[in-house]
PDB file of N, CA and C in Angstrom:
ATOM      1  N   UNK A   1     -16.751   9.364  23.750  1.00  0.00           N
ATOM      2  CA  UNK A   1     -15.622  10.258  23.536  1.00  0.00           C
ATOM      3  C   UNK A   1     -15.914  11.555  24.288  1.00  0.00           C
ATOM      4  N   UNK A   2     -14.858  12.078  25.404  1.00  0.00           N
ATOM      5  CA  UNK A   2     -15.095  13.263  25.970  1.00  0.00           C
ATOM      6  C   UNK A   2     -14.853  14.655  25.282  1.00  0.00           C
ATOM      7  N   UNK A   3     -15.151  15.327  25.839  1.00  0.00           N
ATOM      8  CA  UNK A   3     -14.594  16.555  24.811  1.00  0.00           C
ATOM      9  C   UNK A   3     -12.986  16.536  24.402  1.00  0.00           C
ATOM     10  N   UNK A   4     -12.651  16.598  24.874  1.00  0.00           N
ATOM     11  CA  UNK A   4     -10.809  16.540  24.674  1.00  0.00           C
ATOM     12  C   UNK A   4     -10.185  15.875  23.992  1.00  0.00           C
ATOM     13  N   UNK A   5     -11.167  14.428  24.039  1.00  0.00           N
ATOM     14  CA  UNK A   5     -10.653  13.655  23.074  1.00  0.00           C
ATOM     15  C   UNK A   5     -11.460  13.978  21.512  1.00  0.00           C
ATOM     16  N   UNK A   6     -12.690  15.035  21.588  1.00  0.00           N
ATOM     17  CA  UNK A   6     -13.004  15.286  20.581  1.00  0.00           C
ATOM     18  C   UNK A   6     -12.085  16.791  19.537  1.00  0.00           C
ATOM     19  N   UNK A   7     -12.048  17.063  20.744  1.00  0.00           N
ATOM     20  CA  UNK A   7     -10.929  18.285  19.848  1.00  0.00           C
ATOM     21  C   UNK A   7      -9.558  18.006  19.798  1.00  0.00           C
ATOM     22  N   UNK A   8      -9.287  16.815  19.949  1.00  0.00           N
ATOM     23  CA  UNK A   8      -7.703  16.291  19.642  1.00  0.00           C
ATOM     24  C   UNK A   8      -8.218  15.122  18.405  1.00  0.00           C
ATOM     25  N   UNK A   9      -8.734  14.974  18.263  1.00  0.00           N
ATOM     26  CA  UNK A   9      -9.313  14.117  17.508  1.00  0.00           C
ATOM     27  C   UNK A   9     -10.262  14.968  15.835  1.00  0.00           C
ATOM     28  N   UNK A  10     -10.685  16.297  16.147  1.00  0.00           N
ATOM     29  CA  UNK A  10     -10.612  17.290  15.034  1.00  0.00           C
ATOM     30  C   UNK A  10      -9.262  17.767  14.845  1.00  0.00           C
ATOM     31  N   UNK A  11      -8.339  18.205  15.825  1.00  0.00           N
ATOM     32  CA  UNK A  11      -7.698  19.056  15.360  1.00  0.00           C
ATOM     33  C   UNK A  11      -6.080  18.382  14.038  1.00  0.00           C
ATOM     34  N   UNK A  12      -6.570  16.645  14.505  1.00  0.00           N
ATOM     35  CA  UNK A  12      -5.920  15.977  14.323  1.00  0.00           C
ATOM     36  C   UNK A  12      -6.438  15.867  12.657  1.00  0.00           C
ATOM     37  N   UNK A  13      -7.596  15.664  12.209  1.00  0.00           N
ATOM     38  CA  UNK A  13      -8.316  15.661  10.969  1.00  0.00           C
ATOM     39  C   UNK A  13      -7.873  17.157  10.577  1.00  0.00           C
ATOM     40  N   UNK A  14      -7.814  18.239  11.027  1.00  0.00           N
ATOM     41  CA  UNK A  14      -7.908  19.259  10.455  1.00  0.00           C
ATOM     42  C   UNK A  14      -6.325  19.256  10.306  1.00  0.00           C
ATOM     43  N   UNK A  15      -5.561  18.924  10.486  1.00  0.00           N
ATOM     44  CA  UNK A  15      -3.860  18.961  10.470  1.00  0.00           C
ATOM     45  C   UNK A  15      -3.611  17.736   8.775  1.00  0.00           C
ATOM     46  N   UNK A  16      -4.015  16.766   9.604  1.00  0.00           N
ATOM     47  CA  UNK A  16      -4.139  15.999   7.896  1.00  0.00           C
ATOM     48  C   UNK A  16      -4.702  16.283   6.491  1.00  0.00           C
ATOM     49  N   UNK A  17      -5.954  17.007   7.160  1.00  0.00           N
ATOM     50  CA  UNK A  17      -6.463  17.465   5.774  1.00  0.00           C
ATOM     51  C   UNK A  17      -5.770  18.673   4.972  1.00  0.00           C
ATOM     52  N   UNK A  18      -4.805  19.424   5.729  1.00  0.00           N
ATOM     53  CA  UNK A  18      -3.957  20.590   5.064  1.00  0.00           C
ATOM     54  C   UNK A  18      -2.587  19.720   4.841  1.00  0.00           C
ATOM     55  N   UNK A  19      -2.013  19.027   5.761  1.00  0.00           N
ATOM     56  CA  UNK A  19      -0.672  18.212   5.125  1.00  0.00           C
ATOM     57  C   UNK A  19      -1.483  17.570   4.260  1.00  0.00           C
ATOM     58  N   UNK A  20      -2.271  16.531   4.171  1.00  0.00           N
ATOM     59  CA  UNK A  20      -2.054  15.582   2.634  1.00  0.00           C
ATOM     60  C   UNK A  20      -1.658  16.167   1.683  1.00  0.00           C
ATOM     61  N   UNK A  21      -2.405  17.074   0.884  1.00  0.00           N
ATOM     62  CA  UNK A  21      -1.925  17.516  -0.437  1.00  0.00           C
ATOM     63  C   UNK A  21      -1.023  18.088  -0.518  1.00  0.00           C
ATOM     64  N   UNK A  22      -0.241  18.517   0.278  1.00  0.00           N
ATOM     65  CA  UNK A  22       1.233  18.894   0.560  1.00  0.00           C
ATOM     66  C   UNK A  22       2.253  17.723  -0.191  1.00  0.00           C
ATOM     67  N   UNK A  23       1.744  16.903   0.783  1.00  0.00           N
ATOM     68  CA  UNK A  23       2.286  15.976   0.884  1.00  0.00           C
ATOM     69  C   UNK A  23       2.331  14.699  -0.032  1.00  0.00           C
ATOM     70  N   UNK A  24       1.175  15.041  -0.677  1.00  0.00           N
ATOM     71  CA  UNK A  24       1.107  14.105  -2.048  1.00  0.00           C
ATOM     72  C   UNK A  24       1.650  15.547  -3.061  1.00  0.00           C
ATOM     73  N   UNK A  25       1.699  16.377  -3.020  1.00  0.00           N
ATOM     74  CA  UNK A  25       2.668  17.032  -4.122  1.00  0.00           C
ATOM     75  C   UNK A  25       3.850  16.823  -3.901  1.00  0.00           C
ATOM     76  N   UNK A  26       4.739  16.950  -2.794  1.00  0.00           N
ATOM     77  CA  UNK A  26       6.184  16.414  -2.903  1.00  0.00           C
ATOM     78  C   UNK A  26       6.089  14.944  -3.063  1.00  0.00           C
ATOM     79  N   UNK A  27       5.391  14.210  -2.851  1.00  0.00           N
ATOM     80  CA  UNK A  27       5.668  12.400  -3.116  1.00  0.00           C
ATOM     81  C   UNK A  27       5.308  12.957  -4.740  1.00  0.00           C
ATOM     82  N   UNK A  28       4.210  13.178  -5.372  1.00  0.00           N
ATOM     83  CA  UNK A  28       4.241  13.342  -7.267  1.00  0.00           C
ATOM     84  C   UNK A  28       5.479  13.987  -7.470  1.00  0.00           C
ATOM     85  N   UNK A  29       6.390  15.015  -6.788  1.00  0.00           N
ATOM     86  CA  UNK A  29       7.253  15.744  -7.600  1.00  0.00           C
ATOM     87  C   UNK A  29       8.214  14.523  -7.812  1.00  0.00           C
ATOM     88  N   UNK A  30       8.667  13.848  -6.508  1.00  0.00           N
ATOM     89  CA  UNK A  30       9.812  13.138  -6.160  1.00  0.00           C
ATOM     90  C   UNK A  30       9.903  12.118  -7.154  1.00  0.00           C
ATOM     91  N   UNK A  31       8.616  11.288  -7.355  1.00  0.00           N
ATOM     92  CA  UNK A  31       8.459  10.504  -7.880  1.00  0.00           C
ATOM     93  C   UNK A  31       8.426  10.749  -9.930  1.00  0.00           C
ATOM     94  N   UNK A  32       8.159  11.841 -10.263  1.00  0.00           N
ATOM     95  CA  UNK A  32       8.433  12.484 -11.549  1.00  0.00           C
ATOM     96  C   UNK A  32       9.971  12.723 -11.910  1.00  0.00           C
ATOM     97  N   UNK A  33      10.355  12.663 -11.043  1.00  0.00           N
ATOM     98  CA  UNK A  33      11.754  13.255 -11.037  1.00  0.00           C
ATOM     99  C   UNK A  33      12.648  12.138 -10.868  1.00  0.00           C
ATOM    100  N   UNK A  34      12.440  10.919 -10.927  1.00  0.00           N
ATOM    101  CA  UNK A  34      12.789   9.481 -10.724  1.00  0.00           C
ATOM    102  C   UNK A  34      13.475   9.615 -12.191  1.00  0.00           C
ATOM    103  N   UNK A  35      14.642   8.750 -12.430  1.00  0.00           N
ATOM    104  CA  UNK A  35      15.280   7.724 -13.022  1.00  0.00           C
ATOM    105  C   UNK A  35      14.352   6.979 -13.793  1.00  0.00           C
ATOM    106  N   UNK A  36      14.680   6.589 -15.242  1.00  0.00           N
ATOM    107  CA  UNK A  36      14.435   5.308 -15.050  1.00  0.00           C
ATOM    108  C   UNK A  36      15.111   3.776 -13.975  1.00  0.00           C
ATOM    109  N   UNK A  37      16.560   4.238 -13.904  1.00  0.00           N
ATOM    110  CA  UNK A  37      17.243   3.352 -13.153  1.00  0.00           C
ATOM    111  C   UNK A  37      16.912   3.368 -11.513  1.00  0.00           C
ATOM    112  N   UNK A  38      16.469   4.940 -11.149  1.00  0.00           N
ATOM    113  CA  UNK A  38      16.186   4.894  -9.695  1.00  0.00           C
ATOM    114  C   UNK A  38      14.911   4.284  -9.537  1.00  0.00           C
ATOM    115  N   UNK A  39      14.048   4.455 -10.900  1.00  0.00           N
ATOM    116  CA  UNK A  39      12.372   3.386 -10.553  1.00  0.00           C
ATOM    117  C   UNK A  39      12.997   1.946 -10.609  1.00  0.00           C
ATOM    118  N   UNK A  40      13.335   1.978 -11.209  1.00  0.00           N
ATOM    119  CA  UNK A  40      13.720   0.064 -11.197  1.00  0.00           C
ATOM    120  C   UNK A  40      14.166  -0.269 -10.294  1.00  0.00           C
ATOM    121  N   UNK A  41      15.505   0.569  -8.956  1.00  0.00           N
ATOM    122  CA  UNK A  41      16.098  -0.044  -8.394  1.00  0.00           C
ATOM    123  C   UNK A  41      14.832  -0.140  -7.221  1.00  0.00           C
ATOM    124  N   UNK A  42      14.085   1.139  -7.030  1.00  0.00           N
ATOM    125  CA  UNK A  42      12.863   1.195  -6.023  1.00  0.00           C
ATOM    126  C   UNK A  42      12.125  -0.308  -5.713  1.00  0.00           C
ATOM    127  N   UNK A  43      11.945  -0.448  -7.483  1.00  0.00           N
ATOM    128  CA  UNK A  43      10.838  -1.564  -7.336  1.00  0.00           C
ATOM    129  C   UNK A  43      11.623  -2.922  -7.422  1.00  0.00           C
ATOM    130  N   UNK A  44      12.704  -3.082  -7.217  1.00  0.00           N
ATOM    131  CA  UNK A  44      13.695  -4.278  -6.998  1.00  0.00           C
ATOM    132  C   UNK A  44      13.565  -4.292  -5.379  1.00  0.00           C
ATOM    133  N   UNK A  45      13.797  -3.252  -4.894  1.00  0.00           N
ATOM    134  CA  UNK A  45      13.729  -3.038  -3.335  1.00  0.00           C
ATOM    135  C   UNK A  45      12.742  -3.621  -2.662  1.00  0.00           C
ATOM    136  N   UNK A  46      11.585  -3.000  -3.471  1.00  0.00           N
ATOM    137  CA  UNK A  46      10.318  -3.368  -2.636  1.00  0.00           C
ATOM    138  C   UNK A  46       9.521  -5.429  -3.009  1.00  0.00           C
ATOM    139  N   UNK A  47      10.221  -5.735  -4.492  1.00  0.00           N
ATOM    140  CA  UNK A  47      10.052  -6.980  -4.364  1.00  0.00           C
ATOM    141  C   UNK A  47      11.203  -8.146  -3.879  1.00  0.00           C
ATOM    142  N   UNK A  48      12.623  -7.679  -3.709  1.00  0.00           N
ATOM    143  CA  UNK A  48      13.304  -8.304  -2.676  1.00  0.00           C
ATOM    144  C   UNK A  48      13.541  -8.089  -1.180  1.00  0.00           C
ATOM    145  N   UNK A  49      12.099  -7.709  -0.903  1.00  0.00           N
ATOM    146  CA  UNK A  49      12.018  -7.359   0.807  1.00  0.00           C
ATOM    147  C   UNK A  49      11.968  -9.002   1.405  1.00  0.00           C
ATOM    148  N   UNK A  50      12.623  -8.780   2.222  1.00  0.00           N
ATOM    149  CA  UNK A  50      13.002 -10.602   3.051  1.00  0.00           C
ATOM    150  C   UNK A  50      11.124 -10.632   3.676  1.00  0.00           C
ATOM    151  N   UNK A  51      10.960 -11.659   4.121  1.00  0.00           N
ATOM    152  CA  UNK A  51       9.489 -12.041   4.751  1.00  0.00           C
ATOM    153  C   UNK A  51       9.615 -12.216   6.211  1.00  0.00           C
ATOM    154  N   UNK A  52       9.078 -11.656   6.919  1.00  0.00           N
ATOM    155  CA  UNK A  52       9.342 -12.137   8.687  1.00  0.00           C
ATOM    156  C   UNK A  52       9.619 -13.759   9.141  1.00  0.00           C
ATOM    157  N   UNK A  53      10.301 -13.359   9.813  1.00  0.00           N
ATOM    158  CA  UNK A  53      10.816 -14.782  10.143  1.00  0.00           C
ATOM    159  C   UNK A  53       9.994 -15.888  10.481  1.00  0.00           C
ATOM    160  N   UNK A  54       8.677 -15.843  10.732  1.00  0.00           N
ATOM    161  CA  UNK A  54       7.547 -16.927  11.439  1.00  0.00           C
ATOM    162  C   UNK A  54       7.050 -16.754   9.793  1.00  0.00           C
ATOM    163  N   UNK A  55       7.182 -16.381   8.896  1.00  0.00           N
ATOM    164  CA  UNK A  55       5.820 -16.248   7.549  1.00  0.00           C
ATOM    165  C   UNK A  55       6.715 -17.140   6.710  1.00  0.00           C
ATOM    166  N   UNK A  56       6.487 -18.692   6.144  1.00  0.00           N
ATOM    167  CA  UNK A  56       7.407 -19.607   5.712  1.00  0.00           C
ATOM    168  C   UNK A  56       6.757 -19.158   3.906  1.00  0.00           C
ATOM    169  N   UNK A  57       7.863 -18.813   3.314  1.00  0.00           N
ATOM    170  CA  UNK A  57       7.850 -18.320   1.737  1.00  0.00           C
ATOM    171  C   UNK A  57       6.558 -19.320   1.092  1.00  0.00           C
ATOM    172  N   UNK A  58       5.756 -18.982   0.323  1.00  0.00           N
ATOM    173  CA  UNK A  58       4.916 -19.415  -0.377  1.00  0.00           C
ATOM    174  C   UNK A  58       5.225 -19.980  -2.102  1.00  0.00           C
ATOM    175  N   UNK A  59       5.041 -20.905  -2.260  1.00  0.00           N
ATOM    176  CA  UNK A  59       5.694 -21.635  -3.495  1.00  0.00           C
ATOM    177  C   UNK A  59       4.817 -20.683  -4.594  1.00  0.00           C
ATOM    178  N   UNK A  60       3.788 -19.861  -4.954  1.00  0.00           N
ATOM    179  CA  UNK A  60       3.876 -19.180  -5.859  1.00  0.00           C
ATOM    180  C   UNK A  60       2.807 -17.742  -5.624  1.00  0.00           C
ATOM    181  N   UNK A  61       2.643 -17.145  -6.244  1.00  0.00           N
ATOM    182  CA  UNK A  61       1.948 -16.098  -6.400  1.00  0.00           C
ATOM    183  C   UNK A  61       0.464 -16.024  -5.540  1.00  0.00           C
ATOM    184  N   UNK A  62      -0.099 -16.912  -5.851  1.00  0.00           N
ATOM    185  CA  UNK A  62      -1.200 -17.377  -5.532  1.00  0.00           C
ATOM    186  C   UNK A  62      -2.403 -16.870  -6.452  1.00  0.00           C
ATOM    187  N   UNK A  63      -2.137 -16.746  -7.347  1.00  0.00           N
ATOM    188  CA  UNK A  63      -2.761 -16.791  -8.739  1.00  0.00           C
ATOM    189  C   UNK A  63      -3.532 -17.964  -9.152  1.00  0.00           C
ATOM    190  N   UNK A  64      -2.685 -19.084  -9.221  1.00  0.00           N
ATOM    191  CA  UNK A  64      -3.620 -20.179  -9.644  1.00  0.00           C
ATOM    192  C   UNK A  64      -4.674 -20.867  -8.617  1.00  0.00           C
ATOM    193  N   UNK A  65      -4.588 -20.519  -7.214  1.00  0.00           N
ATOM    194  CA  UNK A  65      -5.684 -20.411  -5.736  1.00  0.00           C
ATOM    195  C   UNK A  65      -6.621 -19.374  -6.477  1.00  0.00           C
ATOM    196  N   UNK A  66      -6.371 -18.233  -6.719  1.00  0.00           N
ATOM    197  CA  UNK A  66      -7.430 -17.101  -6.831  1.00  0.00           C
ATOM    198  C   UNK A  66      -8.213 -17.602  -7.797  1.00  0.00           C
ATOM    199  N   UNK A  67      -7.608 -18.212  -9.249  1.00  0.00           N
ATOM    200  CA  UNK A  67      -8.463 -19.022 -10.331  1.00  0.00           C
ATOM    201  C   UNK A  67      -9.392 -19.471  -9.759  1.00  0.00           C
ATOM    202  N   UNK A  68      -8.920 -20.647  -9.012  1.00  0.00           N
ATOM    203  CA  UNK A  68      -9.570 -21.738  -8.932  1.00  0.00           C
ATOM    204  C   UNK A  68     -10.958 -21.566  -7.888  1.00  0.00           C
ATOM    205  N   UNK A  69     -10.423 -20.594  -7.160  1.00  0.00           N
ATOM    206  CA  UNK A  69     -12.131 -19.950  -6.090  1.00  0.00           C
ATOM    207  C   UNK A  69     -12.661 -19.150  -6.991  1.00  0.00           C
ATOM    208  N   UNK A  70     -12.622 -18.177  -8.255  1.00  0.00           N
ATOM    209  CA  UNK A  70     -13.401 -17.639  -9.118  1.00  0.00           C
ATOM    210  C   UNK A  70     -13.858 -18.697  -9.900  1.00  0.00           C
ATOM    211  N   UNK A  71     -13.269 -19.851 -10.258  1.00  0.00           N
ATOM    212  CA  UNK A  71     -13.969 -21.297 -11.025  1.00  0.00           C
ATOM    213  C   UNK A  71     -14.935 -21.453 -10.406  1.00  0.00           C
ATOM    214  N   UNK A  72     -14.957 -21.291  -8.629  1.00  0.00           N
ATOM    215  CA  UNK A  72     -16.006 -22.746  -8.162  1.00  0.00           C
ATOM    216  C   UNK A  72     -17.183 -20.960  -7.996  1.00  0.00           C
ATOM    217  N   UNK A  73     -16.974 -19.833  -7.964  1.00  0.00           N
ATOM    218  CA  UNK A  73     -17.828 -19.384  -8.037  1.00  0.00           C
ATOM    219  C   UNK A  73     -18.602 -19.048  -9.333  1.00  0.00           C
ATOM    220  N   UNK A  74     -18.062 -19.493 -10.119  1.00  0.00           N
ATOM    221  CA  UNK A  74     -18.870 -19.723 -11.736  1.00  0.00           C
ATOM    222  C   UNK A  74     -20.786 -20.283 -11.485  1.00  0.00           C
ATOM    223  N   UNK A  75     -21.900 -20.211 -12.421  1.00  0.00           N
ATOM    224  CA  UNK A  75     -22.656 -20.571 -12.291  1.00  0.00           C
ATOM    225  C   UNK A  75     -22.163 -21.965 -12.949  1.00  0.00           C
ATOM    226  N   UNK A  76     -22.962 -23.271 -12.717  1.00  0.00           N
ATOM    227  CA  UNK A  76     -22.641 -23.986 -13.341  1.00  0.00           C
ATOM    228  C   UNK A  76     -23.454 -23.892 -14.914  1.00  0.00           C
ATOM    229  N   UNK A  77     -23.538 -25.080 -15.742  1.00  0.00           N
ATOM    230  CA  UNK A  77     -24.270 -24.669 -17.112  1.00  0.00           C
ATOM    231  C   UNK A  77     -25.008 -26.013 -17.332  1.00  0.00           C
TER     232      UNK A  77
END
């Protein structure tokens, strides 16, 4: 990394580190200030998001896969 890219590369950390908490105080206000009906419709939104067109829908959660690899990592007895 040359210099230039090192002081675009601080000045870039030093810009984030004063926006974040900015910026996570207006996302906490916004989000305090929610509905119950505007949280629900949010989180309707975000679980009826369509899937990209090449990613073919998955028949479930994949919950009972995750079981079944924490089973086979069981000790046996």
């Amino acid at each position: 990394m040359n210099d230039a890219e090192r002081k675009l590369t601080l000045r870039w950390i030093r810009t984030w580190a004063e926006a974040g908490p900015a910026l996570e105080a207006i996302r906490r206000r916004e989000l305090e200030a929610m509905t119950d009906a505007q949280a629900k419709a949010a989180a309707l939104d975000l679980l009826s998001m369509p899937l990209p067109a090449d990613q073919t829908p998955r028949p479930g959660s994949g919950l009972v896969e995750q079981q079944r690899w924490f089973a086979r990592l069981q000790p046996t007895k």
